[in-house]
N, C-alpha and C. Protein backbone atom coordinates (compact mmCIF):
# COMPACT_ATOMS: atom_id res chain seq x y z
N UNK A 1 -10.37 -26.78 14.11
CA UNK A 1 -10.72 -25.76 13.14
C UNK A 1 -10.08 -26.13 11.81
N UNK A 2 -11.08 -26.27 10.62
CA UNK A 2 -10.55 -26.63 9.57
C UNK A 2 -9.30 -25.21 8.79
N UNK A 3 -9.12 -25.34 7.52
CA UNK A 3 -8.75 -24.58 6.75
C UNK A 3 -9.78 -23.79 6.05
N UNK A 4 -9.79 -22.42 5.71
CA UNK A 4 -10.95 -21.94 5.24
C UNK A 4 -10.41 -21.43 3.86
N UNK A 5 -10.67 -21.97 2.83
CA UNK A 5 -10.42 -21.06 1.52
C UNK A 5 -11.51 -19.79 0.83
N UNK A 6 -10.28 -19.39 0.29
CA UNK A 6 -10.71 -18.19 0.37
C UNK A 6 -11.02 -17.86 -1.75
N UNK A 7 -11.81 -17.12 -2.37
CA UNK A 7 -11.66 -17.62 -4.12
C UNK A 7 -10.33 -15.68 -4.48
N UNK A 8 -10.69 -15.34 -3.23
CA UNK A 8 -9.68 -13.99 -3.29
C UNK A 8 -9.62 -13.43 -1.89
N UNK A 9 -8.37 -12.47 -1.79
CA UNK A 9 -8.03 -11.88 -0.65
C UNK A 9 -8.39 -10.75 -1.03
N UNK A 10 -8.96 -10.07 0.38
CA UNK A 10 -9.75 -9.02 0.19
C UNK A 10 -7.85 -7.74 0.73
N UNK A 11 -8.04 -6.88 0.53
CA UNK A 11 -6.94 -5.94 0.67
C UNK A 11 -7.71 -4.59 1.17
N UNK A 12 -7.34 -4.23 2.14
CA UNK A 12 -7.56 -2.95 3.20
C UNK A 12 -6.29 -1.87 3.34
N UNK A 13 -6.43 -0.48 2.90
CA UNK A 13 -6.73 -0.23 2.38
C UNK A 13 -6.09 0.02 1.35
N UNK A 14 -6.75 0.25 0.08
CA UNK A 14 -5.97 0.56 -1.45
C UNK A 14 -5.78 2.27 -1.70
N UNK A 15 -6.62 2.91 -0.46
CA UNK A 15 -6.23 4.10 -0.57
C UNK A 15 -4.97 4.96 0.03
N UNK A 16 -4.62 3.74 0.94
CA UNK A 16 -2.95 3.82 1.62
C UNK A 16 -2.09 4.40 0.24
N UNK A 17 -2.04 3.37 -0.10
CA UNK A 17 -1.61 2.92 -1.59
C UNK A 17 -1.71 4.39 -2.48
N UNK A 18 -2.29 5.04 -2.84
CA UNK A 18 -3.19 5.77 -3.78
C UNK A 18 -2.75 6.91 -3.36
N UNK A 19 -2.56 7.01 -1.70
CA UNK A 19 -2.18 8.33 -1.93
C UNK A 19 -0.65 8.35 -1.27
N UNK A 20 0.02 7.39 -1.28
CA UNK A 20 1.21 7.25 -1.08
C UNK A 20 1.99 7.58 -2.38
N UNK A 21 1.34 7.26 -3.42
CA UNK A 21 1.73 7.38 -5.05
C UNK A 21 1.34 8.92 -5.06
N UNK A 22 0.42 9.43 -5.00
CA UNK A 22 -0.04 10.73 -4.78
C UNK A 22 1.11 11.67 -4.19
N UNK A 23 1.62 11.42 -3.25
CA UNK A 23 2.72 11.78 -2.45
C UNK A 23 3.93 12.20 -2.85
N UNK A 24 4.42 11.34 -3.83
CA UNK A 24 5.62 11.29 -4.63
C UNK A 24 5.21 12.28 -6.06
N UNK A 25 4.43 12.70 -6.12
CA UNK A 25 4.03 13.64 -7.51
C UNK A 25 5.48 14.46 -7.64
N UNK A 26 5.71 14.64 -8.65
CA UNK A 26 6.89 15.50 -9.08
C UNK A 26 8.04 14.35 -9.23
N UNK A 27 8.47 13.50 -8.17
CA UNK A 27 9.51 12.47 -8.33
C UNK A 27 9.56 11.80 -9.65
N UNK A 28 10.57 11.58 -10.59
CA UNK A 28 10.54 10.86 -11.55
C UNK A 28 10.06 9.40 -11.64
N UNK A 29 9.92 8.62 -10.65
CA UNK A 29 9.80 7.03 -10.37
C UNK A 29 8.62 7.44 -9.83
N UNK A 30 7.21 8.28 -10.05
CA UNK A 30 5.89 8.13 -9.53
C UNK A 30 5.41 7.08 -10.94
N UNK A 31 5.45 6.98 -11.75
CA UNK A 31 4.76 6.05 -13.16
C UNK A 31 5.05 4.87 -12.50
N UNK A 32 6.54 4.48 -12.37
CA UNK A 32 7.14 3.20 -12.41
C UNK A 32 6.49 2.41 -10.69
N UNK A 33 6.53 3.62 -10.17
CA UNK A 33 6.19 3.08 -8.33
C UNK A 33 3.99 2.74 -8.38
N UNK A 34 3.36 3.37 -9.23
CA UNK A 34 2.28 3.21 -9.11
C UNK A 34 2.16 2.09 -10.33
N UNK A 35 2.66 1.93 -11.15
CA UNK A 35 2.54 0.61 -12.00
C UNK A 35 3.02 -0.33 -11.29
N UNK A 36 4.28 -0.38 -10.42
CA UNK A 36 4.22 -1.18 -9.62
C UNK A 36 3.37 -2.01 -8.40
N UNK A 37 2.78 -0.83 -8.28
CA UNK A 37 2.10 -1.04 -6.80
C UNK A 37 0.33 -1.94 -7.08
N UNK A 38 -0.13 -0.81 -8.73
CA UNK A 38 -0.61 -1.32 -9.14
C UNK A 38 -0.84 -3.37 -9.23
N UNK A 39 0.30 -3.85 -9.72
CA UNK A 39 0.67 -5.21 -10.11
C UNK A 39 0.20 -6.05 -9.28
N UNK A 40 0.97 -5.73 -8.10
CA UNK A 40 0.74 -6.06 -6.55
C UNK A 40 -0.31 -6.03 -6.31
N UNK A 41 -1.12 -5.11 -6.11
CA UNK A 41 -2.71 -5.33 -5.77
C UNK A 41 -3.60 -6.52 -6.44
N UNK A 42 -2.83 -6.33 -7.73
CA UNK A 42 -3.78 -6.75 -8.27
C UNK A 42 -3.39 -8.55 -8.63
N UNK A 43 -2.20 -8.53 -8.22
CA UNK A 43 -1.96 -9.85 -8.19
C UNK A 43 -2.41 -10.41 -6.64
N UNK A 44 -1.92 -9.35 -5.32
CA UNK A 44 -2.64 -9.90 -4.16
C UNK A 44 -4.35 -10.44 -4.12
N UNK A 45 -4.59 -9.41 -4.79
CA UNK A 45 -6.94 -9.31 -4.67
C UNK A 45 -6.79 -10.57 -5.45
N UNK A 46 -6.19 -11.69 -6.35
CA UNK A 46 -6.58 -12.59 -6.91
C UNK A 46 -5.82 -13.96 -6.35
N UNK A 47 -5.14 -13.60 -5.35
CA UNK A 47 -3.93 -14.69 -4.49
C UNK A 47 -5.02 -15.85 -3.25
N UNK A 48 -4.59 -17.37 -3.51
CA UNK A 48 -5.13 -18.28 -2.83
C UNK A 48 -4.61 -18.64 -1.56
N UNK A 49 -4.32 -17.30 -0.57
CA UNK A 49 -3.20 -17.98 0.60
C UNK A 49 -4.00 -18.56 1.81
N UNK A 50 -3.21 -19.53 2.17
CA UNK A 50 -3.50 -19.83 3.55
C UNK A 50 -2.39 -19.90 4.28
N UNK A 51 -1.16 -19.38 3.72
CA UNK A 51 -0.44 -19.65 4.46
C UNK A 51 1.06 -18.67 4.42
N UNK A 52 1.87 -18.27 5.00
CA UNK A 52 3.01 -17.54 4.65
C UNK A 52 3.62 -18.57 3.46
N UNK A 53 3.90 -19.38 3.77
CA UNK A 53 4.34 -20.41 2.18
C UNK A 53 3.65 -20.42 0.77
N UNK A 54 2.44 -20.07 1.09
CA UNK A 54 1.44 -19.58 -0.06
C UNK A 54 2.36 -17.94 -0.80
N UNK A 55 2.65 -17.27 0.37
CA UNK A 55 3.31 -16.02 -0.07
C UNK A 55 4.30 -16.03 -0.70
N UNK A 56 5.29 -17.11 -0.10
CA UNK A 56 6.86 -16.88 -0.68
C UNK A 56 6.48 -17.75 -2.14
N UNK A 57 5.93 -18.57 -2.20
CA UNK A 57 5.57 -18.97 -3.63
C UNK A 57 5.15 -17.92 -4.71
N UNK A 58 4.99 -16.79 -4.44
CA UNK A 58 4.46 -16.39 -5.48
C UNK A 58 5.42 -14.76 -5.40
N UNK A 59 5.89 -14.80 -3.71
CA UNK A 59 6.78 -13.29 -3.87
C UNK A 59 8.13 -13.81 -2.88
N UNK A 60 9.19 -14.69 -3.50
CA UNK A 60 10.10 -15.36 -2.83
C UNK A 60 10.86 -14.46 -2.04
N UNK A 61 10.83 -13.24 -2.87
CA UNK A 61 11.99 -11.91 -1.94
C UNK A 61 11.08 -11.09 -0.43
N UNK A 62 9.99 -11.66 -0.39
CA UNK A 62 8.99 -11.20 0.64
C UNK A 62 9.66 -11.76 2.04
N UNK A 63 9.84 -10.71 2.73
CA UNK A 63 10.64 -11.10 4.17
C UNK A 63 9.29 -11.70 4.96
N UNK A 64 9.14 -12.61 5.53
CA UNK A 64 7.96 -13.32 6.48
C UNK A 64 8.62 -12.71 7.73
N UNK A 65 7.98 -11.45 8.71
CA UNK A 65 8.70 -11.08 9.82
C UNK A 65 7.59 -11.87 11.23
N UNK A 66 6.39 -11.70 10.93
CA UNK A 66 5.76 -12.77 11.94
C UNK A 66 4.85 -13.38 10.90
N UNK A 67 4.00 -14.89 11.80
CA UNK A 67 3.07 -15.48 11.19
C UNK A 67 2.33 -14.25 10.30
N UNK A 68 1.81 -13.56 10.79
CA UNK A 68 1.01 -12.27 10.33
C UNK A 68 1.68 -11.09 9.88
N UNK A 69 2.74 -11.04 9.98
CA UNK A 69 3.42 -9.51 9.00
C UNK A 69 4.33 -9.84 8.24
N UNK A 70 3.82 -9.02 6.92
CA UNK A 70 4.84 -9.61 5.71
C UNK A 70 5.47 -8.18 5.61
N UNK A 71 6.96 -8.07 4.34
CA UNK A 71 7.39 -6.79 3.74
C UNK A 71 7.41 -7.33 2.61
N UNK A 72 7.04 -6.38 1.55
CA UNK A 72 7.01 -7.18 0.14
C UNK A 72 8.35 -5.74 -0.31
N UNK A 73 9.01 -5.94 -1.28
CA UNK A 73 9.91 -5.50 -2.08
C UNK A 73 9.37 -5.22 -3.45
N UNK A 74 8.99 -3.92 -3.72
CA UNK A 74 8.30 -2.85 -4.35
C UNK A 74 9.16 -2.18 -5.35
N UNK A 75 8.75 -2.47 -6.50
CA UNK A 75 9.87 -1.59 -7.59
C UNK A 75 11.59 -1.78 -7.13
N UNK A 76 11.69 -3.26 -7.74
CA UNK A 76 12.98 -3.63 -7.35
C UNK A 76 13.41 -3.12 -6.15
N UNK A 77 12.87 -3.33 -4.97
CA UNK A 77 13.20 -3.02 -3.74
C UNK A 77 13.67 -1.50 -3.40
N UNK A 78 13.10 -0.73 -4.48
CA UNK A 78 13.49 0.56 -3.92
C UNK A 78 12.53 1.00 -2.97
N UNK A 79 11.04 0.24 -2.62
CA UNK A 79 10.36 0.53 -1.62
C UNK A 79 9.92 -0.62 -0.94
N UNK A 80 9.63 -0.41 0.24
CA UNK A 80 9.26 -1.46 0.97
C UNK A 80 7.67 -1.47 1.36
N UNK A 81 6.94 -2.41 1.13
CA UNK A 81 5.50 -2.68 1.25
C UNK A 81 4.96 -3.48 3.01
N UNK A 82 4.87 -2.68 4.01
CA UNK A 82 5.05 -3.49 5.31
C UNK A 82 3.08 -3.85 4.83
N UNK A 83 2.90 -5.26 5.24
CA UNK A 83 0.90 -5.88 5.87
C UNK A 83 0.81 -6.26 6.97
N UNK A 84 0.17 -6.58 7.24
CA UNK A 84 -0.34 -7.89 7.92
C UNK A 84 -1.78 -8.55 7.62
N UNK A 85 -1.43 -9.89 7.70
CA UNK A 85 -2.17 -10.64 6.76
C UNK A 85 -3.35 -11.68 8.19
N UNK A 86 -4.48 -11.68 7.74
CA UNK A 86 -5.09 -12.63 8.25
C UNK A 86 -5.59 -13.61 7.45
N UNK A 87 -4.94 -15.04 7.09
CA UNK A 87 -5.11 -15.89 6.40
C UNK A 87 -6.16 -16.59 6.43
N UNK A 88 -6.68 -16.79 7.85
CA UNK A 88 -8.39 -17.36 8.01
C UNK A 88 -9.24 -16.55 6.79
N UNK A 89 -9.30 -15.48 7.28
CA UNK A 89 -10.42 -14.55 6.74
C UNK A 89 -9.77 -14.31 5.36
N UNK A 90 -8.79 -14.29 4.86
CA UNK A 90 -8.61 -13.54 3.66
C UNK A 90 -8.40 -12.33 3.45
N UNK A 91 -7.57 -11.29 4.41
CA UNK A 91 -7.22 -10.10 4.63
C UNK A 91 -6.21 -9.42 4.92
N UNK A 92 -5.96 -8.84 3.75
CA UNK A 92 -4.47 -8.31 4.10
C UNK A 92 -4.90 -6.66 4.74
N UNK A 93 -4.03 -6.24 5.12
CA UNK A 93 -4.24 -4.83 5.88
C UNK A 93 -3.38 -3.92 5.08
N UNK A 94 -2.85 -2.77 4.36
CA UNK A 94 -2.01 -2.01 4.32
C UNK A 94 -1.43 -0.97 5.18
């Protein structure tokens, strides 16, 4: 089985996301946590991975806990971002 590239990773779902920010309404760090989270998406939906090494290249503080589950470090690590990633296909999960 070759390597399959991918021109973007598709991300499931962004409404995790959306209303996790939603959630925090009233908290002072809702701007800073959804501009954050924002970034992330939008740097993931445009990311060339095939590989967990593809990841730490571009998010070095990202803990690799299996082949397939990452934690990314979210607004200077005041939150934690758990995926899992399928690198064939191009799919991260939230």
């Amino acid at each position: 089985m070759g390597t399959w590239w991918h021109s973007a990773v598709r991300i499931v779902a962004r409404r995790t996301l959306r209303e996790f920010v939603e959630s925090r309404t009233g908290h002072k760090d809702q701007a800073a946590l959804k501009a954050a989270l924002d970034a992330w998406f939008d740097e993931v939906r445009k990311a060339n991975w095939t590989s967990t090494a593809d990841v730490k290249r571009l998010y070095a503080s990202a803990s690799i806990v299996t082949a397939d589950r990452i934690v990314f470090n979210i607004k200077g690590n005041d939150y934690r971002l758990v995926v899992s990633v399928d690198f064939e296909k191009g799919i991260v999960w939230i």
